[in-house]
C-alpha atoms as a PDB file:
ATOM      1  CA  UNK A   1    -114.729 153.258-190.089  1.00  0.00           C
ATOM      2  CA  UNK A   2    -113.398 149.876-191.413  1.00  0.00           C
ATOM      3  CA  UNK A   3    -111.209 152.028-193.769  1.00  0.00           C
ATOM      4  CA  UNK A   4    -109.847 154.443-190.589  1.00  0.00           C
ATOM      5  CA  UNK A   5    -108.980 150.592-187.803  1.00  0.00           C
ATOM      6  CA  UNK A   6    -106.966 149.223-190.887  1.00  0.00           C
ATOM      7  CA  UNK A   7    -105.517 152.183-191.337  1.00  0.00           C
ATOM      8  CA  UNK A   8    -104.756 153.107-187.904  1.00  0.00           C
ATOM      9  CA  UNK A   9    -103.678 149.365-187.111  1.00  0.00           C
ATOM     10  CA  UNK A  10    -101.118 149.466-190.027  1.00  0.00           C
ATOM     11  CA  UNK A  11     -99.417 152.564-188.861  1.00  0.00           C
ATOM     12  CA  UNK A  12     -98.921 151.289-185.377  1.00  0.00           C
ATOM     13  CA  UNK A  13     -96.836 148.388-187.418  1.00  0.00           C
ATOM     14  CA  UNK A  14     -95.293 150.712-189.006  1.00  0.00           C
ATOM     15  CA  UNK A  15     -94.352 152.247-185.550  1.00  0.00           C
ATOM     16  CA  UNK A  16     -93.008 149.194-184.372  1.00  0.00           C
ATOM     17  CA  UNK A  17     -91.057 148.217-186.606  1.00  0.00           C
ATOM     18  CA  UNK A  18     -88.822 151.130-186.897  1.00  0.00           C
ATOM     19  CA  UNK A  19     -88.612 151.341-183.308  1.00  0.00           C
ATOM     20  CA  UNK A  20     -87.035 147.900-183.600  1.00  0.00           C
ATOM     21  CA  UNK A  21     -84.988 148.113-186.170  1.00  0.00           C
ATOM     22  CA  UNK A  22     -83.709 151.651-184.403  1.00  0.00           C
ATOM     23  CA  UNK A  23     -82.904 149.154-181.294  1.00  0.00           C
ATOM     24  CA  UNK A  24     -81.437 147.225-183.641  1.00  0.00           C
ATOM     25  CA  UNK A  25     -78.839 149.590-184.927  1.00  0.00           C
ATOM     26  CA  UNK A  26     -78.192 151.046-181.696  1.00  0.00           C
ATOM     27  CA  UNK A  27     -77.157 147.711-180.598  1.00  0.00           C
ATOM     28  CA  UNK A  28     -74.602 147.045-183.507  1.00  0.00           C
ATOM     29  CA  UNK A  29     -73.494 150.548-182.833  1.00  0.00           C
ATOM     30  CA  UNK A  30     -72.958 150.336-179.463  1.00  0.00           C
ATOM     31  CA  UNK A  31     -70.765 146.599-180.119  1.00  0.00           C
ATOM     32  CA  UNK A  32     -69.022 148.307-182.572  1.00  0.00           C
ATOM     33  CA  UNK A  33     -67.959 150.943-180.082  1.00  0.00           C
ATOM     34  CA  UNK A  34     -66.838 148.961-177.453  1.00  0.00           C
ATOM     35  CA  UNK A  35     -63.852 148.699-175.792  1.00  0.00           C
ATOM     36  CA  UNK A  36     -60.846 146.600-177.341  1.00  0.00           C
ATOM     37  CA  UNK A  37     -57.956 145.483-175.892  1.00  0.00           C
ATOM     38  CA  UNK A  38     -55.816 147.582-178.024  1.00  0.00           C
ATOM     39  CA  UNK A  39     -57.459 150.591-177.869  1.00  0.00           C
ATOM     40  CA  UNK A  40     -57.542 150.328-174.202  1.00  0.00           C
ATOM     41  CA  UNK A  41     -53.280 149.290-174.212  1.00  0.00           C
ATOM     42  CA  UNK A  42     -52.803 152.637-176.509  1.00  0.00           C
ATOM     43  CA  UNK A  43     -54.879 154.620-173.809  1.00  0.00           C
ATOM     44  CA  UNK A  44     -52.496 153.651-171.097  1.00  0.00           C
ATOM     45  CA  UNK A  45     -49.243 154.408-172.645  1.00  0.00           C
ATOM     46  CA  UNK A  46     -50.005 157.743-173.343  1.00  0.00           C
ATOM     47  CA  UNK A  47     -51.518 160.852-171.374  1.00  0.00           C
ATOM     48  CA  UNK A  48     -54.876 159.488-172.102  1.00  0.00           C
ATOM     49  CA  UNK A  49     -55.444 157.289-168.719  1.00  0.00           C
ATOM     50  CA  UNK A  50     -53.999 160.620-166.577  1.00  0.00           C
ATOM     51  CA  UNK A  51     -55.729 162.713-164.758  1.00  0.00           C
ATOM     52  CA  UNK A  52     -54.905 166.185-164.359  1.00  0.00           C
ATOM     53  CA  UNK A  53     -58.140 167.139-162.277  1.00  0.00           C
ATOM     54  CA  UNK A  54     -57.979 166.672-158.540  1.00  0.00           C
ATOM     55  CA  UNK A  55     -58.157 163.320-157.260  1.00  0.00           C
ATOM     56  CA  UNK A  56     -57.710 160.677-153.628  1.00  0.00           C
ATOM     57  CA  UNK A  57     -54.591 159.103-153.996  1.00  0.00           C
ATOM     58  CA  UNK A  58     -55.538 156.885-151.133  1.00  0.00           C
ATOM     59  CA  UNK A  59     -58.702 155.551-152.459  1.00  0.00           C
ATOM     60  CA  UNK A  60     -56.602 155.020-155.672  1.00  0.00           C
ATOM     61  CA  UNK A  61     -54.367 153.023-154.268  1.00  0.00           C
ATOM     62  CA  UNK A  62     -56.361 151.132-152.104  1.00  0.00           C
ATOM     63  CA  UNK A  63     -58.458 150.088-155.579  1.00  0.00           C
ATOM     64  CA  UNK A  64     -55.632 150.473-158.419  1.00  0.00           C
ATOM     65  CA  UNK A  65     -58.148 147.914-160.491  1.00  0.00           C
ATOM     66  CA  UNK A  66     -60.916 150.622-160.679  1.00  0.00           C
ATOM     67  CA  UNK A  67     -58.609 153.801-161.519  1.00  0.00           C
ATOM     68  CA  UNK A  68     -56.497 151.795-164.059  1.00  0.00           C
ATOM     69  CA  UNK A  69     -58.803 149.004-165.135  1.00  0.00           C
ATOM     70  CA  UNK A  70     -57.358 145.653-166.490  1.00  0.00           C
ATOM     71  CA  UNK A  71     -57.639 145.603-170.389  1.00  0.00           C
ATOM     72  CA  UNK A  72     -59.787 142.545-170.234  1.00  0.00           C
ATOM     73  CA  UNK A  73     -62.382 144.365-168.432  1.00  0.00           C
ATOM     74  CA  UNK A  74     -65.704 145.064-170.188  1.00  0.00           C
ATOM     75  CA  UNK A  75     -68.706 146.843-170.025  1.00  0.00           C
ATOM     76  CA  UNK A  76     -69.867 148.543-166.477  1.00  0.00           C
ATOM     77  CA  UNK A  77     -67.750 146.855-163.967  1.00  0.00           C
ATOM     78  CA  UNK A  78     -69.474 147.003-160.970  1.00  0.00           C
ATOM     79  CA  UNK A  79     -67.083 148.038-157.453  1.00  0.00           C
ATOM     80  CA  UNK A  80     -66.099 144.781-155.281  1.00  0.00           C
ATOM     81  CA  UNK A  81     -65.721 145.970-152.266  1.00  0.00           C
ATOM     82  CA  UNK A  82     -66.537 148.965-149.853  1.00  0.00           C
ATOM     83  CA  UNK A  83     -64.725 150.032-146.941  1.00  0.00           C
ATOM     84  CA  UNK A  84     -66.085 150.253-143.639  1.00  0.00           C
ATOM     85  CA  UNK A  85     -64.677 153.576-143.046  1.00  0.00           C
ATOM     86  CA  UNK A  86     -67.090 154.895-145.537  1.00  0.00           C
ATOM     87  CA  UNK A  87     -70.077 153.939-143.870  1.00  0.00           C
ATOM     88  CA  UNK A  88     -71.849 156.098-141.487  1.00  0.00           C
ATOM     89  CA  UNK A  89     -71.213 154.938-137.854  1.00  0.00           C
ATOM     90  CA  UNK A  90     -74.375 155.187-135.628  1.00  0.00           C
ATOM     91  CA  UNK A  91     -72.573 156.164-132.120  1.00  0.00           C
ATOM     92  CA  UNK A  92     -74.534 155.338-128.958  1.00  0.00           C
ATOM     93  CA  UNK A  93     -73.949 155.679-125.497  1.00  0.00           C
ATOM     94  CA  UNK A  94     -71.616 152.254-124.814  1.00  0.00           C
ATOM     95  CA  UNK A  95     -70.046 152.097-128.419  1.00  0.00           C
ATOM     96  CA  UNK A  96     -70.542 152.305-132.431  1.00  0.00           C
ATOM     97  CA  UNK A  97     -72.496 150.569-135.190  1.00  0.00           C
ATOM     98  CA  UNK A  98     -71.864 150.542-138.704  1.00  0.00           C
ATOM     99  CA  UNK A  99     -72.913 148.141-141.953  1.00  0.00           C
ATOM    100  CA  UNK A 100     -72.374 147.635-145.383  1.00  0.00           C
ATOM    101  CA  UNK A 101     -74.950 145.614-147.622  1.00  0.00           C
ATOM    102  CA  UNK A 102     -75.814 145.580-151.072  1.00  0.00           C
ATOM    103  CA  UNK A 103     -77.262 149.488-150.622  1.00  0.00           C
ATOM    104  CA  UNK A 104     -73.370 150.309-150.367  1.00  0.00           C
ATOM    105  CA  UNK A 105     -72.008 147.231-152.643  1.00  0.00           C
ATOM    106  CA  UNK A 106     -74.564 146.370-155.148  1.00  0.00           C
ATOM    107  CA  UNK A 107     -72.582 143.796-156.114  1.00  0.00           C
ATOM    108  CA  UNK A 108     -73.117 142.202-153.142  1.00  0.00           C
ATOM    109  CA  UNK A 109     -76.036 140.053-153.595  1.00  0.00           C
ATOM    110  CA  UNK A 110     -75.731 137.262-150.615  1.00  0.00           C
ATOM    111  CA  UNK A 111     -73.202 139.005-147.832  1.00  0.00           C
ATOM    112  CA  UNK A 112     -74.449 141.615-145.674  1.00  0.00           C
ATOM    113  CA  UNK A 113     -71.754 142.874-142.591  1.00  0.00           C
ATOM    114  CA  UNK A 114     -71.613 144.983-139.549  1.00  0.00           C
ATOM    115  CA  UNK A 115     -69.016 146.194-137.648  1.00  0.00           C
ATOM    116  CA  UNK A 116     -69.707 147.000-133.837  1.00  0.00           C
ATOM    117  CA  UNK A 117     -67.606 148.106-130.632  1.00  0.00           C
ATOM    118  CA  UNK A 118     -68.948 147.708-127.348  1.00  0.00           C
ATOM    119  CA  UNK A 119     -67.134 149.496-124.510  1.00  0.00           C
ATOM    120  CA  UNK A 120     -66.504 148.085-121.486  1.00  0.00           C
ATOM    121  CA  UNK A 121     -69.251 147.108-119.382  1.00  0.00           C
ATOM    122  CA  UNK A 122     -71.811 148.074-121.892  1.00  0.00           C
ATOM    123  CA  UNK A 123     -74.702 145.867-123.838  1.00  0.00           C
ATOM    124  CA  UNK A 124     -75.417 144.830-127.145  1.00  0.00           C
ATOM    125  CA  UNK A 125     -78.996 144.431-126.029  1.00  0.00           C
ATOM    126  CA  UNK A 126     -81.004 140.846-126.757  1.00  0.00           C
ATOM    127  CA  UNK A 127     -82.322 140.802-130.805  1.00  0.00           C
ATOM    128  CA  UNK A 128     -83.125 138.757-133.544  1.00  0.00           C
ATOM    129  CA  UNK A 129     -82.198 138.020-136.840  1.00  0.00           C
ATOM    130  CA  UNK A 130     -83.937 136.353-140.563  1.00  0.00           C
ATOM    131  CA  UNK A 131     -80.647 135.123-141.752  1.00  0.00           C
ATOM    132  CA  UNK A 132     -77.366 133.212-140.938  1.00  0.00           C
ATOM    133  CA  UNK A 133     -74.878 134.893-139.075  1.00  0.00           C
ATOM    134  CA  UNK A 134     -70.804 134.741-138.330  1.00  0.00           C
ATOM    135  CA  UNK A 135     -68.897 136.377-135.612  1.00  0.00           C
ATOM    136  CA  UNK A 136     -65.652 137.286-135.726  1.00  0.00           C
ATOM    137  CA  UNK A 137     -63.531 138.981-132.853  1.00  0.00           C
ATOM    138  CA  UNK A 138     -61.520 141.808-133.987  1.00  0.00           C
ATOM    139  CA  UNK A 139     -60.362 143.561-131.251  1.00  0.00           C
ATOM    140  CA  UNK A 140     -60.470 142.036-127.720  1.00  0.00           C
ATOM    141  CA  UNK A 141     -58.814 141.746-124.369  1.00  0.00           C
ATOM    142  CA  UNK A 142     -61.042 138.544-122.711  1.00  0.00           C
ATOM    143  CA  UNK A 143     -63.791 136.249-123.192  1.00  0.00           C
ATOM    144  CA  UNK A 144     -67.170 138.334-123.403  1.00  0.00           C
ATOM    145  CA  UNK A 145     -70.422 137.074-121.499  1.00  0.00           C
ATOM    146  CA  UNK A 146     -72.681 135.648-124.955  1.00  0.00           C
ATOM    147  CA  UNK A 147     -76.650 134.178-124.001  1.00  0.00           C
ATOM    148  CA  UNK A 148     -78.344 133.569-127.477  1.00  0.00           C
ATOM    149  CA  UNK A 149     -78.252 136.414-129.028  1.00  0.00           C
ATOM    150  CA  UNK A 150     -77.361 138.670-126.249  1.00  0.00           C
ATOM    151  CA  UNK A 151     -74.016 140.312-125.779  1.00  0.00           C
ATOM    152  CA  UNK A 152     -72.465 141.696-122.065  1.00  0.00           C
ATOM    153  CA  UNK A 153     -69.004 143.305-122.246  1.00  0.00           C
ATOM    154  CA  UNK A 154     -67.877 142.105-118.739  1.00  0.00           C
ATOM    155  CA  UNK A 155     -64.214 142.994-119.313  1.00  0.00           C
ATOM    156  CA  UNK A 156     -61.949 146.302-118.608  1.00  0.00           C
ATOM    157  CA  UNK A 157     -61.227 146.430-122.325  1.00  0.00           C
ATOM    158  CA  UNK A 158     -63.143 147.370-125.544  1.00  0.00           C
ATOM    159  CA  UNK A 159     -64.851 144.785-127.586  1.00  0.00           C
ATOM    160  CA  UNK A 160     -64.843 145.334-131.275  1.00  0.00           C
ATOM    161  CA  UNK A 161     -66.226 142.631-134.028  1.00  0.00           C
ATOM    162  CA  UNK A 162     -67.359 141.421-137.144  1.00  0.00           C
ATOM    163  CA  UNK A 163     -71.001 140.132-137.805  1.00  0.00           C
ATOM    164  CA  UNK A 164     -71.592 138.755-141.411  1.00  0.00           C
ATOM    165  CA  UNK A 165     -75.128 137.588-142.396  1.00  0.00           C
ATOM    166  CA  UNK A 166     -76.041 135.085-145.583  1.00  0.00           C
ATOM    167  CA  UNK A 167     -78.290 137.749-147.040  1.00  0.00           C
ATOM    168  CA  UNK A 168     -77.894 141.020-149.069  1.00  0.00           C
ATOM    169  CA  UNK A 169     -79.121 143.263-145.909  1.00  0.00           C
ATOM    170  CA  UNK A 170     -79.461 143.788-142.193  1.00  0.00           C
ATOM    171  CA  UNK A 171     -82.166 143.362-140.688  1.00  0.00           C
ATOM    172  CA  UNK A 172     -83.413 142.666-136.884  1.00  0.00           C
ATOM    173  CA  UNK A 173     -85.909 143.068-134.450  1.00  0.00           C
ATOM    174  CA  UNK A 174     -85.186 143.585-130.632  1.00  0.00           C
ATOM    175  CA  UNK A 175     -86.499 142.077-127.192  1.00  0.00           C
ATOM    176  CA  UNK A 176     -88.071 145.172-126.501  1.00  0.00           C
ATOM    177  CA  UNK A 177     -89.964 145.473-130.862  1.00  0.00           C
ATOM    178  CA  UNK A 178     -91.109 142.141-130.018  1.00  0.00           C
ATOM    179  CA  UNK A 179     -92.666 142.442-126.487  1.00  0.00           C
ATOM    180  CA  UNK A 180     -95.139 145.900-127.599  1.00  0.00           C
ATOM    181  CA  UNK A 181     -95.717 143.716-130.496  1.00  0.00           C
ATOM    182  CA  UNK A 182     -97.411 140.763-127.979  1.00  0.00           C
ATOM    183  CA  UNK A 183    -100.833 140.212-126.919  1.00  0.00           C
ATOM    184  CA  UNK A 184    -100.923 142.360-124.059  1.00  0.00           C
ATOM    185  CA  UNK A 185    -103.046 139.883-121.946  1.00  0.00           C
ATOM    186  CA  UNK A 186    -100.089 137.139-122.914  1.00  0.00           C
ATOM    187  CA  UNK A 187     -97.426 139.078-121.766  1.00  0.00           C
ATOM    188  CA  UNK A 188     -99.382 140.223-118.479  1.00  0.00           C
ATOM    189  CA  UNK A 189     -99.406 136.542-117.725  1.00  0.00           C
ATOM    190  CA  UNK A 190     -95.870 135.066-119.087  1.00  0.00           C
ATOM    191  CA  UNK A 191     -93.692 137.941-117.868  1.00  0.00           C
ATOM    192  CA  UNK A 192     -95.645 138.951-114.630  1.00  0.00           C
ATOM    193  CA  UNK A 193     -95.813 142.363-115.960  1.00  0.00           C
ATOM    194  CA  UNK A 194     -98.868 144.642-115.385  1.00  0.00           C
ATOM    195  CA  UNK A 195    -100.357 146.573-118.220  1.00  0.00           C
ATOM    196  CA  UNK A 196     -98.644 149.795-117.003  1.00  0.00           C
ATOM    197  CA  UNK A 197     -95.178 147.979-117.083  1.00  0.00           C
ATOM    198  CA  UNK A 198     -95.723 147.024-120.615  1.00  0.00           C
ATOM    199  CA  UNK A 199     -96.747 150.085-121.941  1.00  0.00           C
ATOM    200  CA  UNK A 200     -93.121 151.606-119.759  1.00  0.00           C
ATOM    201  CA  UNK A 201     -90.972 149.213-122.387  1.00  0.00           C
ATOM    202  CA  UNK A 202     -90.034 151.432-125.886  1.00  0.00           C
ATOM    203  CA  UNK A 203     -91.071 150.094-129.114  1.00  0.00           C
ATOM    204  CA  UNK A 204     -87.434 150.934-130.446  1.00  0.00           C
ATOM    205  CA  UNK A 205     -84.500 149.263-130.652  1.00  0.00           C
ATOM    206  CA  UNK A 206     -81.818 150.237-128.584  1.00  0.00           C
ATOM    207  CA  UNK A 207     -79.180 148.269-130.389  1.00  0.00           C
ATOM    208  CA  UNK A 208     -75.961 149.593-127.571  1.00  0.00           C
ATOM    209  CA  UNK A 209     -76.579 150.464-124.027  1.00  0.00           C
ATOM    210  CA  UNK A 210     -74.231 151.182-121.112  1.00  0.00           C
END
């Protein structure tokens, strides 16, 4: 048996050790195959970089870095930005939602953003935030009504604008989230509200209202 542990111990050395040094040449192999400036110079002066295959010409052009690279990129180069206009829009009754964090950009690691509209005389109902956040007003006609974190459109005109949070995602919980989630008892006695009242509020978030 003492014959059959040394025996079995040196194999699994053995094991190792060409798994390593089969790392190790994959490594060298895959330095000695990367890209070079002049190989990547060559590429673009000849039918090489084209491509004959169906492609967006807008997205190109909007991101001429990513279809023609640079030749001092290297390695994966990870996108830089993302459009809004990709992004899904979740459409409510009083106006649109959208966002783009690091699930869209991964390269994004600290900037998370959402772009909203509000129509007139709708609500961006009253919610709640973990991070840091910036407002900036792209499209408006007057001075909305703003309580804490509570948004009125009070105006004749559409309100659209630009939220950015210090943090790689979006998260928030609303008045409504954080109410179910109270004591009932406590919010009997706080809010005036009976039991039946409470239990009336939805545990969702309803994020746009008219």
């Amino acid at each position: 048996m003492e014959d059959d542990t040394r025996q079995d111990s040196m194999s699994r050395r053995h094991i190792l050790g060409a798994t390593a040094a089969t790392l190790a040449a994959g490594a060298a192999s895959h330095l000695a195959l990367a890209q070079t400036r002049a190989d990547v110079e060559k590429g673009e002066h000849n039918h090489s970089a084209s491509n004959p295959g169906p492609s967006n010409k807008a997205l190109e052009g909007l991101n001429p870095d990513s279809y023609l690279s640079p030749s001092t990129d290297r390695g994966d180069v990870e996108p830089i930005w993302y459009s809004f206009d990709l992004a899904h829009r979740r459409i409510q009754n009083g106006g649109w939602t959208r966002q783009v964090t690091q699930r869209e950009l991964p390269s994004s690691k600290d900037l998370a953003g959402v772009n909203m509209r509000l129509t007139a005389g709708s609500y961006r109902e009253l919610h709640w935030h973990d991070a840091n956040q910036w407002a900036y007003m792209l499209y408006v006609g007057f001075v909305p009504a703003i309580a804490g974190h509570y948004l009125q459109n009070t105006g004749n005109d559409d309100l659209v604008f630009l939220a950015l949070f210090k943090t790689n995602e979006f998260v928030e919980f609303s008045l409504n989230q954080w109410i179910r989630r109270l004591p009932v008892q406590m919010t009997e006695q706080h809010l005036r509200l009976t039991g039946a009242e409470i239990a009336r509020i939805p545990d969702t978030k309803d994020n746009i209202f008219r």
